[in-house]
Protein backbone atom coordinates (compact mmCIF):
# COMPACT_ATOMS: atom_id res chain seq x y z
CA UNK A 1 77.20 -5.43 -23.55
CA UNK A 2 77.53 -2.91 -26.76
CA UNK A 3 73.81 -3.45 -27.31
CA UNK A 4 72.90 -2.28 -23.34
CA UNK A 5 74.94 0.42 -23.54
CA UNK A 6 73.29 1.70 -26.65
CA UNK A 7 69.67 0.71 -25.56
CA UNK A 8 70.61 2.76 -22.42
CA UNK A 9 71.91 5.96 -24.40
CA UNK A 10 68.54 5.91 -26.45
CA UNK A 11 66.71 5.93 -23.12
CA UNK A 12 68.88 9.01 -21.87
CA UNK A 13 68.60 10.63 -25.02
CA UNK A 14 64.90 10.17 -25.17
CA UNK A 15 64.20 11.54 -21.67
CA UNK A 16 66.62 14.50 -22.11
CA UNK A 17 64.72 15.71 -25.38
CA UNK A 18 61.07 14.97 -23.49
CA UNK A 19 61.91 17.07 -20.82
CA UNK A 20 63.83 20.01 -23.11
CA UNK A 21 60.07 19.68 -24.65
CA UNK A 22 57.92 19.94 -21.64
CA UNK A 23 55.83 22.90 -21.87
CA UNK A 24 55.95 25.60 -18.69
CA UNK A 25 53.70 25.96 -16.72
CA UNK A 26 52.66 29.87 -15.49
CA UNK A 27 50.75 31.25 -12.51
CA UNK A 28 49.27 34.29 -12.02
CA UNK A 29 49.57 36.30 -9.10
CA UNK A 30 46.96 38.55 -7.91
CA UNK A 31 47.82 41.63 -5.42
CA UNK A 32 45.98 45.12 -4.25
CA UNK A 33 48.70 46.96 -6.55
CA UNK A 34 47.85 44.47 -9.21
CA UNK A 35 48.96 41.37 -10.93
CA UNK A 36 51.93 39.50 -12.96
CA UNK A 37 52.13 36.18 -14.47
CA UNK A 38 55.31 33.74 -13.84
CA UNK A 39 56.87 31.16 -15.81
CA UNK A 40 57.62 28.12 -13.65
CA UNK A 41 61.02 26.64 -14.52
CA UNK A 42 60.73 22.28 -15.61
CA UNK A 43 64.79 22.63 -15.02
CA UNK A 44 63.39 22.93 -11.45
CA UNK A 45 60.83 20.45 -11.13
CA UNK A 46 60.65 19.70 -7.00
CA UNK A 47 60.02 23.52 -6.68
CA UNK A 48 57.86 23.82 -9.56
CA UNK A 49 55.59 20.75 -8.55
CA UNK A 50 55.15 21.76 -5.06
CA UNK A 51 54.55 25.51 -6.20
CA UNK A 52 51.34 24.26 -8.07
CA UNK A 53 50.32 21.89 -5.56
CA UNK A 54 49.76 24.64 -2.48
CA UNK A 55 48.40 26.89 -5.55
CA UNK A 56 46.19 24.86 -6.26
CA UNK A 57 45.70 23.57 -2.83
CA UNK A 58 44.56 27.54 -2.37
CA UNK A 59 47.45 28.07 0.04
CA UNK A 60 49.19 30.89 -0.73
CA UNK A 61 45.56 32.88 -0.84
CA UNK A 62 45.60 33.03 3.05
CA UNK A 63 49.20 34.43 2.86
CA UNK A 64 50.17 37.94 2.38
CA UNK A 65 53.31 39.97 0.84
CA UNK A 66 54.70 40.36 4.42
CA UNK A 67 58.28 41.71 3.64
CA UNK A 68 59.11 44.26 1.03
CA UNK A 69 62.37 45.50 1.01
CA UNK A 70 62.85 48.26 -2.12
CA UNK A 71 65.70 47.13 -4.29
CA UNK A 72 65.74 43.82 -2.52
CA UNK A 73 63.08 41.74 -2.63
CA UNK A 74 59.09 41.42 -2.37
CA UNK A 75 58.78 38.43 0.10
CA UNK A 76 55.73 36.93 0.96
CA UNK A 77 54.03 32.95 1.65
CA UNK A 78 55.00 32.09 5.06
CA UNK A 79 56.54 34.68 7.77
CA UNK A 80 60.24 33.70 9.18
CA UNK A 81 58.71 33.27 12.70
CA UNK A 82 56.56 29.99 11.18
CA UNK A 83 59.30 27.72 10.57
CA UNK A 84 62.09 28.77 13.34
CA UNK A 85 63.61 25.60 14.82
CA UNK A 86 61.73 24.20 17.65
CA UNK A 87 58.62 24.58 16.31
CA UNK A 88 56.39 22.18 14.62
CA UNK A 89 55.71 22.06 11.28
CA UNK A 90 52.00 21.86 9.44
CA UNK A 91 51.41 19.31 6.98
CA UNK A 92 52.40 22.21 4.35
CA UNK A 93 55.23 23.40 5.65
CA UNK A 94 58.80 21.41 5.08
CA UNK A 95 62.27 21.29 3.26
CA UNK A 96 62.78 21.19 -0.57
CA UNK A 97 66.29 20.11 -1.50
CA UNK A 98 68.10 22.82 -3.22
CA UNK A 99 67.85 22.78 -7.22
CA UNK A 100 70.58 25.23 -7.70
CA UNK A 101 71.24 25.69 -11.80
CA UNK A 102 73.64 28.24 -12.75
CA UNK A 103 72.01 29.73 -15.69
CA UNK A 104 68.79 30.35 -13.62
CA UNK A 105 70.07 33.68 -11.40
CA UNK A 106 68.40 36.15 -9.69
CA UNK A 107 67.92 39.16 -11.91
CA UNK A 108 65.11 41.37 -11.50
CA UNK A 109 61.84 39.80 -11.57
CA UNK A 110 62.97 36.11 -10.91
CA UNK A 111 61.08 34.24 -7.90
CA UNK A 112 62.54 32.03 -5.55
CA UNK A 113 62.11 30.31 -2.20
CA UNK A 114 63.33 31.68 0.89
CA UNK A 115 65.06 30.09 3.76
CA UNK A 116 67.29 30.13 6.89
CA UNK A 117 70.92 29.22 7.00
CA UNK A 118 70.73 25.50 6.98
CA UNK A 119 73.98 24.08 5.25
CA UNK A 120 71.80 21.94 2.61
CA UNK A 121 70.81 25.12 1.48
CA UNK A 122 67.18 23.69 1.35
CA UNK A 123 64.16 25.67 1.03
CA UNK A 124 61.24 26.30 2.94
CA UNK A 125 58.19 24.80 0.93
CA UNK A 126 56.18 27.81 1.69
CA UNK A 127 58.15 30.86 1.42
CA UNK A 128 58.81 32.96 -1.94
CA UNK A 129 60.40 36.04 -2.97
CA UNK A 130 60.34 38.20 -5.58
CA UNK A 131 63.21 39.78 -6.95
CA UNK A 132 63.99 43.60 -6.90
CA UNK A 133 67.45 44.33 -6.60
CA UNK A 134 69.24 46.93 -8.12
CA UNK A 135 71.87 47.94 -11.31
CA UNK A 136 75.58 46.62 -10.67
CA UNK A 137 79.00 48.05 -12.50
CA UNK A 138 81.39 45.06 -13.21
CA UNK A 139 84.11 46.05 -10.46
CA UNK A 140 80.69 45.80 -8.08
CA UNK A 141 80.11 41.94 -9.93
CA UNK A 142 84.25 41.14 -9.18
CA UNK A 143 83.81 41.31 -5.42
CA UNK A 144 80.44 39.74 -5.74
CA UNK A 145 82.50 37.00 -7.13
CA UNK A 146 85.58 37.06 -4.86
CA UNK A 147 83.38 37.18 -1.86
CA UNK A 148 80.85 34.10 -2.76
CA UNK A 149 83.11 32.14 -5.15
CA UNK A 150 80.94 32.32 -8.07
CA UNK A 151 81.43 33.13 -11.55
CA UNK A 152 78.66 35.24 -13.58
CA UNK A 153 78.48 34.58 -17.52
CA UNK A 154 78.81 37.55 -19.75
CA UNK A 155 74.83 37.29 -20.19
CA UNK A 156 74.64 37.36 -16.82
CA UNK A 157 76.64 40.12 -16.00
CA UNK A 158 74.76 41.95 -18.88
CA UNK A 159 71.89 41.44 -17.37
CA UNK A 160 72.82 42.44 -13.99
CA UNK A 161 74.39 45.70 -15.24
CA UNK A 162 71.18 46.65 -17.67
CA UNK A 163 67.57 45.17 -15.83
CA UNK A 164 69.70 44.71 -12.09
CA UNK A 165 68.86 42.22 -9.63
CA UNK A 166 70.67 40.34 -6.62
CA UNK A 167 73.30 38.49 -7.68
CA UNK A 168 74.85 37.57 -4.17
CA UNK A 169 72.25 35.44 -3.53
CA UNK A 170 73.33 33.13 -6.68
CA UNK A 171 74.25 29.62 -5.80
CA UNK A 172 72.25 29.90 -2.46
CA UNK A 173 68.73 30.22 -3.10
CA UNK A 174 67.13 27.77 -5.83
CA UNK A 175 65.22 30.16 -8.67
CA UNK A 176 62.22 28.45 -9.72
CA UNK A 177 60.58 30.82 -12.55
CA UNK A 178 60.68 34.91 -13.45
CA UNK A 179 57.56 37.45 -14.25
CA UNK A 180 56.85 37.23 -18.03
CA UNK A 181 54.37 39.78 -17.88
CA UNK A 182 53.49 42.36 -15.13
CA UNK A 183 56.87 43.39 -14.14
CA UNK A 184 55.81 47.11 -13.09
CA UNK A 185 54.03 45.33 -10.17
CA UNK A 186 57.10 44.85 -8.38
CA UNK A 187 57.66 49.09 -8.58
CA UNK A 188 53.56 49.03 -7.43
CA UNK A 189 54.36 47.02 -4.07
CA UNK A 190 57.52 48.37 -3.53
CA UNK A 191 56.13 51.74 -3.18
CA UNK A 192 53.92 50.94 -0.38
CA UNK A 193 54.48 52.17 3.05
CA UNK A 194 56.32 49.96 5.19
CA UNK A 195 57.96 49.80 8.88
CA UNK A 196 62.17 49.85 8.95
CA UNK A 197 61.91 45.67 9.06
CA UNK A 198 59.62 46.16 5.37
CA UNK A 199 56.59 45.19 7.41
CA UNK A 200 53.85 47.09 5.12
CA UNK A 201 51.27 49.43 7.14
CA UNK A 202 48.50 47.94 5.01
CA UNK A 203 47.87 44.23 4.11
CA UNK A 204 49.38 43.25 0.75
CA UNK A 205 47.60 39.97 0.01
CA UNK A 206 47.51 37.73 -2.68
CA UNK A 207 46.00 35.45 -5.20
CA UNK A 208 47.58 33.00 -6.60
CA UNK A 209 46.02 30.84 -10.24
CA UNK A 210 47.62 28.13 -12.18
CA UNK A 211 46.99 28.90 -15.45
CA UNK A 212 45.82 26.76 -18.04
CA UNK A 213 47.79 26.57 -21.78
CA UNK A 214 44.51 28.56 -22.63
CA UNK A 215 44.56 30.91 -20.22
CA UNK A 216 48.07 31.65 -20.47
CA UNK A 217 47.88 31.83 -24.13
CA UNK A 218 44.84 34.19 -23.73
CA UNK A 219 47.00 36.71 -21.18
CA UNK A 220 50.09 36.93 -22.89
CA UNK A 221 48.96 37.94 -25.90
CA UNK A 222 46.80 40.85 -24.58
């Protein structure tokens, strides 16, 4: 029994360390106003995997940047009106379970995947967002906290208070990866013109790459 329980340890131990070693996997995303590269997260594999399988499946290349809301966020994939209830589905389009992690939050420049008010809190496979967001004072953080029942680390709160972001949407929406390089795009898009629902006059569309360990490599270091 001693023996199983060991030989089952080693095999927890072993996975834990291959997947703290996994290497990330980045995208690059292509716009009118320009470009940025993202770091998927591996502690949020379901979103990651499916992210690079309509990427690569060219997907998100017939999609467009369809909601930009300035110190918010830069929404874009799918529209809302494609997945309201009633309507059917395409093969692309369905419900990732939530991969909520607490040290993955939405400060500026994070990326996660949009969806309605279903109680799972699941996402919709083809809708992502960008975040924008804005500076918050502690006392602003304490209701934050009070209101959603969520506790921010002091790195968080750091964070939040310095480079900004949304943290009211913690612990609802799963965060899947953050801009590594690029962030001024998000100031580039935001200062389009848009309608009051952040409907932009002109078509912001996109391009979306994986990039390859070479590739990635290659356009962080410039």
């Amino acid at each position: 029994m001693a023996k199983r329980i060991i030989l089952l340890l080693s095999f927890i131990t072993l996975n834990v360390v291959a997947f703290s070693q996994q290497k990330n996997r980045y995208i690059k995303i292509e716009t009118p106003q320009g470009w940025c590269v993202v770091k998927l997260y591996n502690e949020t594999p379901v979103h990651r995997d499916n992210f690079i399988k309509l990427t690569k499946a060219g997907y998100f290349n017939k999609t467009t940047f369809n909601r930009i809301l300035k110190n918010f966020v830069v929404q874009g994939g799918d529209q809302d009106s494609l997945y309201e209830k009633g309507k059917k589905l395409n093969p692309e389009q369905k419900w990732l379970p939530a991969e909520l992690v607490p040290a993955l939050f939405h400060h500026r420049g994070a990326v996660a995947m949009g969806r309605d008010d279903n109680p799972s809190q699941s996402s919709f496979s083809t809708q992502f967002y960008i975040v924008d967001g804005k500076t918050w004072t502690d006392d602003q953080l304490d209701m934050v906290e009070q209101k959603y029942h969520y506790h921010f680390t002091p790195e968080q709160r750091n964070v939040y208070r310095t480079v900004g972001g949304t943290p009211f949407l913690d612990g609802h929406y799963t965060v899947f990866g953050e801009i590594v390089k690029g962030m001024s795009l998000i100031d580039k898009i935001t200062a389009v013109n848009v309608d009051k629902n952040g409907n932009p006059d002109n078509t912001v569309w996109m391009k979306v790459t994986v990039l390859s360990p070479g590739q990635t490599k290659a356009v962080l270091k410039n």
